[in-house]
PDB file of N, CA and C in Angstrom:
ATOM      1  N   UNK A   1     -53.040  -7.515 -34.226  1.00  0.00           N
ATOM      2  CA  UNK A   1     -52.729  -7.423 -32.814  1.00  0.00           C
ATOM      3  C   UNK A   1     -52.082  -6.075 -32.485  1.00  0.00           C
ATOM      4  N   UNK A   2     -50.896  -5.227 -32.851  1.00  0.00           N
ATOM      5  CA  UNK A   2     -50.155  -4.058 -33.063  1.00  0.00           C
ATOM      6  C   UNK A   2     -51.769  -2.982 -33.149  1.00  0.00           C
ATOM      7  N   UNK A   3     -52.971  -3.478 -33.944  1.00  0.00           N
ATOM      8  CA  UNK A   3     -53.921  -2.223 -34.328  1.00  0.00           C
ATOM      9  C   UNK A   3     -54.451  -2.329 -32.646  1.00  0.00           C
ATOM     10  N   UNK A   4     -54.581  -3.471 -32.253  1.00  0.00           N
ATOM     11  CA  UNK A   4     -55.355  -3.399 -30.837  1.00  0.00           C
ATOM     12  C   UNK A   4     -54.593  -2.770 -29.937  1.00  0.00           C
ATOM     13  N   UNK A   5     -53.344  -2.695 -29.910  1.00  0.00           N
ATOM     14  CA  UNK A   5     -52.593  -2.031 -29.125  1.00  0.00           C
ATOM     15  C   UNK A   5     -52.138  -0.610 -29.019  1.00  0.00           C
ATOM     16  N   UNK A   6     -51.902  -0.489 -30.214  1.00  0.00           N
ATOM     17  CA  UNK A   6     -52.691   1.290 -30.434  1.00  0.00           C
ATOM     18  C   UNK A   6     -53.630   2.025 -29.808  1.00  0.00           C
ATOM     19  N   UNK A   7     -54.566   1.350 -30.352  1.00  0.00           N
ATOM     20  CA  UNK A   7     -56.020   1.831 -30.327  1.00  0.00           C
ATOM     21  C   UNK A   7     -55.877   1.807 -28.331  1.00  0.00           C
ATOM     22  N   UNK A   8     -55.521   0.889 -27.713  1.00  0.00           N
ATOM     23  CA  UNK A   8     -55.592   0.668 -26.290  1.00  0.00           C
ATOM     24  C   UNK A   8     -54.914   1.637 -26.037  1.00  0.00           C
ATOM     25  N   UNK A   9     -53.629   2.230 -26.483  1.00  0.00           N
ATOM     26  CA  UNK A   9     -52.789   3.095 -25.885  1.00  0.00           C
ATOM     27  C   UNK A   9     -53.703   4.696 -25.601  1.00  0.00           C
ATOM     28  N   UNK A  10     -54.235   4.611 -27.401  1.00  0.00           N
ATOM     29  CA  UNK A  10     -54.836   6.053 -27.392  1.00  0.00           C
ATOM     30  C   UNK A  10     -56.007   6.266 -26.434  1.00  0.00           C
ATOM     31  N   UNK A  11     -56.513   5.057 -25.967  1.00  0.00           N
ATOM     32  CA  UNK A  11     -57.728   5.367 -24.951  1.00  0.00           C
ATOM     33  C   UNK A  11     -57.109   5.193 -23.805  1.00  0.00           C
ATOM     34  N   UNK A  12     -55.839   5.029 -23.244  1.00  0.00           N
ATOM     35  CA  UNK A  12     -55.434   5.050 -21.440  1.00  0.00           C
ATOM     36  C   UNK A  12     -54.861   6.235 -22.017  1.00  0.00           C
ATOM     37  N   UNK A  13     -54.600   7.100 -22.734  1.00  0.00           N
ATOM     38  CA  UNK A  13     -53.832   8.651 -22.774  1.00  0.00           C
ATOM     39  C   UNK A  13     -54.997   9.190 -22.582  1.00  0.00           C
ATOM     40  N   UNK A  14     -56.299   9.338 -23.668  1.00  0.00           N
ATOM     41  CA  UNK A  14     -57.352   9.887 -23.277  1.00  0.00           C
ATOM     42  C   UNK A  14     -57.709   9.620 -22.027  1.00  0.00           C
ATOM     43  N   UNK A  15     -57.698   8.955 -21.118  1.00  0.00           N
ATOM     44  CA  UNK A  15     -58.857   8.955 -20.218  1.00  0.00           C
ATOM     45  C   UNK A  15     -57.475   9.319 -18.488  1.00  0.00           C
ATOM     46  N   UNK A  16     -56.338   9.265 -19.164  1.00  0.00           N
ATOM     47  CA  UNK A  16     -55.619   9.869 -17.864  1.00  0.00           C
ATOM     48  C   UNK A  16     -55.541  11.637 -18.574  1.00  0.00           C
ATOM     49  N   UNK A  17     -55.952  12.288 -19.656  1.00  0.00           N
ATOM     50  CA  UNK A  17     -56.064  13.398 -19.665  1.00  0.00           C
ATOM     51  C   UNK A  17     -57.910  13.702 -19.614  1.00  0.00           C
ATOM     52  N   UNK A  18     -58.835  13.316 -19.404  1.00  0.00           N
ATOM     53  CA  UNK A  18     -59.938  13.023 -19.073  1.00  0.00           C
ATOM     54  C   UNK A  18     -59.959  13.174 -17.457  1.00  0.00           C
ATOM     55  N   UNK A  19     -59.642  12.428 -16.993  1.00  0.00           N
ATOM     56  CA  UNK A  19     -59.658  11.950 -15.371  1.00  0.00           C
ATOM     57  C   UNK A  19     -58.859  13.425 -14.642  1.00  0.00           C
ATOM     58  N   UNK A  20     -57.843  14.205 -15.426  1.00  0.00           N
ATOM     59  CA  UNK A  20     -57.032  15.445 -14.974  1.00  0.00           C
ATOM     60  C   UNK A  20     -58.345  16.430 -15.288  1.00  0.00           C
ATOM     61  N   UNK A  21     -58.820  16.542 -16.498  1.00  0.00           N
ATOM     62  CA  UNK A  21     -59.632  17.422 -16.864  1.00  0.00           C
ATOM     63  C   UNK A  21     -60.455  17.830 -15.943  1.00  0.00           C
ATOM     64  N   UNK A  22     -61.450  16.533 -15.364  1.00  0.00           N
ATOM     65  CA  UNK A  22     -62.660  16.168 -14.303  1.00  0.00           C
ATOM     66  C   UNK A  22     -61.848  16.686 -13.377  1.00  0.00           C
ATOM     67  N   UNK A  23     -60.988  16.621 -12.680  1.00  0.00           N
ATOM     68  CA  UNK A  23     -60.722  16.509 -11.342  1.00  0.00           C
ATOM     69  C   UNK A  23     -60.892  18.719 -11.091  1.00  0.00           C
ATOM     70  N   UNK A  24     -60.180  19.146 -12.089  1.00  0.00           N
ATOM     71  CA  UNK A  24     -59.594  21.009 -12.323  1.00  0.00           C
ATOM     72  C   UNK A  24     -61.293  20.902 -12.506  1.00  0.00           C
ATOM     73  N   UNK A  25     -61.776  20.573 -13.382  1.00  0.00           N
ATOM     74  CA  UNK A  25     -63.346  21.273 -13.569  1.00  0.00           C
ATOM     75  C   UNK A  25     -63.917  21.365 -12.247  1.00  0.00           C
ATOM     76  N   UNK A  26     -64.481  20.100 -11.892  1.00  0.00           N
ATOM     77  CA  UNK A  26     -64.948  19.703 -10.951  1.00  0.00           C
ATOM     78  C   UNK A  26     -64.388  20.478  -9.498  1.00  0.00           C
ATOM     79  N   UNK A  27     -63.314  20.910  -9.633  1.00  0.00           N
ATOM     80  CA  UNK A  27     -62.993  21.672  -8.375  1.00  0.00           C
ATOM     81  C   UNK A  27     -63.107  23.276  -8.331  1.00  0.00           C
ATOM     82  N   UNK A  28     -63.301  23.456  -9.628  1.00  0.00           N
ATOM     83  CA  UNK A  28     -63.437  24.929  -9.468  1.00  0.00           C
ATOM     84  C   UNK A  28     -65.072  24.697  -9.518  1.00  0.00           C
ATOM     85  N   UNK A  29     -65.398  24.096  -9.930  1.00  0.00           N
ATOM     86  CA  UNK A  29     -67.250  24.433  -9.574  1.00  0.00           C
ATOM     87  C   UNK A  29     -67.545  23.945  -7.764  1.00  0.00           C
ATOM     88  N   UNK A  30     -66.777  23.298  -7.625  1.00  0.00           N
ATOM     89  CA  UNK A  30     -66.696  23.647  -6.207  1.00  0.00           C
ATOM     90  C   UNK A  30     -67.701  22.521  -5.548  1.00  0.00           C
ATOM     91  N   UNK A  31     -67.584  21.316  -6.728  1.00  0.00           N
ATOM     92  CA  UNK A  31     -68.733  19.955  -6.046  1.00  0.00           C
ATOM     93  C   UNK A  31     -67.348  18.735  -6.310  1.00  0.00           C
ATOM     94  N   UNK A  32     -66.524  18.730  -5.621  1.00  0.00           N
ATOM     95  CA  UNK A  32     -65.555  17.596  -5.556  1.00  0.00           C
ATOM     96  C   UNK A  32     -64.786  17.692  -4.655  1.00  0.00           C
ATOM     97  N   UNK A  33     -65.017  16.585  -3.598  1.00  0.00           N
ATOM     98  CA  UNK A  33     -64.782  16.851  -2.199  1.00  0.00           C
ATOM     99  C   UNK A  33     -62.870  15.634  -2.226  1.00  0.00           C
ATOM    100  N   UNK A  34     -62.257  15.512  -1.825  1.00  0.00           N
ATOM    101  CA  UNK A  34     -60.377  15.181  -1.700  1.00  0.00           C
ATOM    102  C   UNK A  34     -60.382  13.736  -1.880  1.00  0.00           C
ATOM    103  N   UNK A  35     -61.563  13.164  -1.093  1.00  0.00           N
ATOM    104  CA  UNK A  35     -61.619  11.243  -1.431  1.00  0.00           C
ATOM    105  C   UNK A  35     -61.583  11.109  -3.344  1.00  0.00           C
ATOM    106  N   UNK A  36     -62.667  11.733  -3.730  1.00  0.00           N
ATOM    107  CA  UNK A  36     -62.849  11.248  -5.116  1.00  0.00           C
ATOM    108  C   UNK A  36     -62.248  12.201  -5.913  1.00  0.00           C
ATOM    109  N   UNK A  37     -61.471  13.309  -5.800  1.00  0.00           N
ATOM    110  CA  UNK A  37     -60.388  13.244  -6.764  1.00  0.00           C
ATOM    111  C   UNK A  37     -59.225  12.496  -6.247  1.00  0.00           C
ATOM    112  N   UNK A  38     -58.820  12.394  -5.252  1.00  0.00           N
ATOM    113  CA  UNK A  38     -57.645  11.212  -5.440  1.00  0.00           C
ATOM    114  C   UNK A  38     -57.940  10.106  -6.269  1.00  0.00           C
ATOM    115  N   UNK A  39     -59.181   9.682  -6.174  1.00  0.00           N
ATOM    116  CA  UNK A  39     -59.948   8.582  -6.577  1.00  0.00           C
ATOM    117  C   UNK A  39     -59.411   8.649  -8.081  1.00  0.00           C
ATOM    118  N   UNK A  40     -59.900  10.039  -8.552  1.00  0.00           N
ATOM    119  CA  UNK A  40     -59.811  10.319 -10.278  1.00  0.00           C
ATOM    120  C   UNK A  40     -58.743  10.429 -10.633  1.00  0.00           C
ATOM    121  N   UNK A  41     -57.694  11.005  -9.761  1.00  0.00           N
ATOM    122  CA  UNK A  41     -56.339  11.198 -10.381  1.00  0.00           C
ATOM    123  C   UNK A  41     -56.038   9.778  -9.971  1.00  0.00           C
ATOM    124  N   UNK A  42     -56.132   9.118  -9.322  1.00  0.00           N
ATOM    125  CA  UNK A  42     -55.355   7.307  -9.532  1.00  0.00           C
ATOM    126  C   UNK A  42     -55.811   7.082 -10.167  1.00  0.00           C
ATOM    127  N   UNK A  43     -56.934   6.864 -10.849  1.00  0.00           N
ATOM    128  CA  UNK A  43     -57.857   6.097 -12.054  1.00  0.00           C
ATOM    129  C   UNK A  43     -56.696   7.127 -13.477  1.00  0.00           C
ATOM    130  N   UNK A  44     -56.874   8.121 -13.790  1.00  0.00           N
ATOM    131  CA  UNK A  44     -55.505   8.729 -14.356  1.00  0.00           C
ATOM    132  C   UNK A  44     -54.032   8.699 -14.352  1.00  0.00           C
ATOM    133  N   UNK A  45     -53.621   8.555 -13.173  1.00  0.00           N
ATOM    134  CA  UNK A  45     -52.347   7.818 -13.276  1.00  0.00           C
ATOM    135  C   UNK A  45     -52.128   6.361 -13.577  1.00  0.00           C
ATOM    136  N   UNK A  46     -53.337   5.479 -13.398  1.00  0.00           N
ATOM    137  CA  UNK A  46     -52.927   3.987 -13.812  1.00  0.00           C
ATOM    138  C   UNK A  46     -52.900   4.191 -15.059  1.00  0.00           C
ATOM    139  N   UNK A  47     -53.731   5.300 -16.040  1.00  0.00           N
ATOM    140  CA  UNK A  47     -53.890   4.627 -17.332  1.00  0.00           C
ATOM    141  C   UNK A  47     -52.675   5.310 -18.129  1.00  0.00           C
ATOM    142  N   UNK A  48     -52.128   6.488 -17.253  1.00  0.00           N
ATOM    143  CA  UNK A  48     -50.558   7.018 -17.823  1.00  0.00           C
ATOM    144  C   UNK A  48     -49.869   5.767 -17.770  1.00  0.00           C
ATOM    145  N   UNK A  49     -50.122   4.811 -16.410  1.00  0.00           N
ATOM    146  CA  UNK A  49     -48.764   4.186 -16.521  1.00  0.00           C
ATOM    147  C   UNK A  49     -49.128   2.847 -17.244  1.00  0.00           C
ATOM    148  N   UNK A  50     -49.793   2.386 -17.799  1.00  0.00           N
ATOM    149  CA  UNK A  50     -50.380   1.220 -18.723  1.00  0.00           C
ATOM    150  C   UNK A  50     -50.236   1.700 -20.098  1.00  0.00           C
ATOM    151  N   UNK A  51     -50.136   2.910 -20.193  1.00  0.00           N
ATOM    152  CA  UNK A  51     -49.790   3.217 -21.508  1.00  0.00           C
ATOM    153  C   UNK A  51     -48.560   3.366 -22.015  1.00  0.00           C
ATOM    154  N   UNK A  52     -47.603   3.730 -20.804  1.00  0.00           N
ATOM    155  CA  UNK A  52     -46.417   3.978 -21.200  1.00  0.00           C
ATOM    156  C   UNK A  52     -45.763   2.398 -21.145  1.00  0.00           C
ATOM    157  N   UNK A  53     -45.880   1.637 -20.248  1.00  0.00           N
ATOM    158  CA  UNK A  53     -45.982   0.513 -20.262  1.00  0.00           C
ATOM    159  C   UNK A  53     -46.225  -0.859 -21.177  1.00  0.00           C
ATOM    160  N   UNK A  54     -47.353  -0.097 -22.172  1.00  0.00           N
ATOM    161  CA  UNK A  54     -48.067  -1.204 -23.274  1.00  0.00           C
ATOM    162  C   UNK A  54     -46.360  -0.118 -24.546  1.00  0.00           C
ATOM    163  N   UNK A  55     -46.062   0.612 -24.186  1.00  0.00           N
ATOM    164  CA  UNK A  55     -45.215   0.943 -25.469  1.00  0.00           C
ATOM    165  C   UNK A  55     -43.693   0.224 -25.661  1.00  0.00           C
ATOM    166  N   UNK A  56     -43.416  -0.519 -24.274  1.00  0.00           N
ATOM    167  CA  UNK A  56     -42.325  -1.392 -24.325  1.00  0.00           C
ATOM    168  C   UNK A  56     -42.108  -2.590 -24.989  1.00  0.00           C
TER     169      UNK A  56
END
């Protein structure tokens, strides 16, 4: 149970530094319009805060 919870942590860190990544790329190429990166950075901030969260 502890291995599943790991493993969960390391994929909501990846994917709220994923979801930051997309949002900087995606805006300097200049095809990501303010709805859907908010969109991406909340989808990134939930999984910061589920992770920090699953460590309590």
């Amino acid at each position: 149970m502890e291995r599943i919870r790991e493993i969960a942590s390391v994929v909501f860190k990846a994917l709220t530094l994923a979801m930051g990544v997309a949002v900087v790329v995606l805006s300097r190429l200049g095809s990501l319009d303010e709805k859907t990166a908010v969109c991406l950075l909340g989808i990134g901030l939930t999984c910061a805060g589920i992770a920090l969260l699953s460590k309590q």
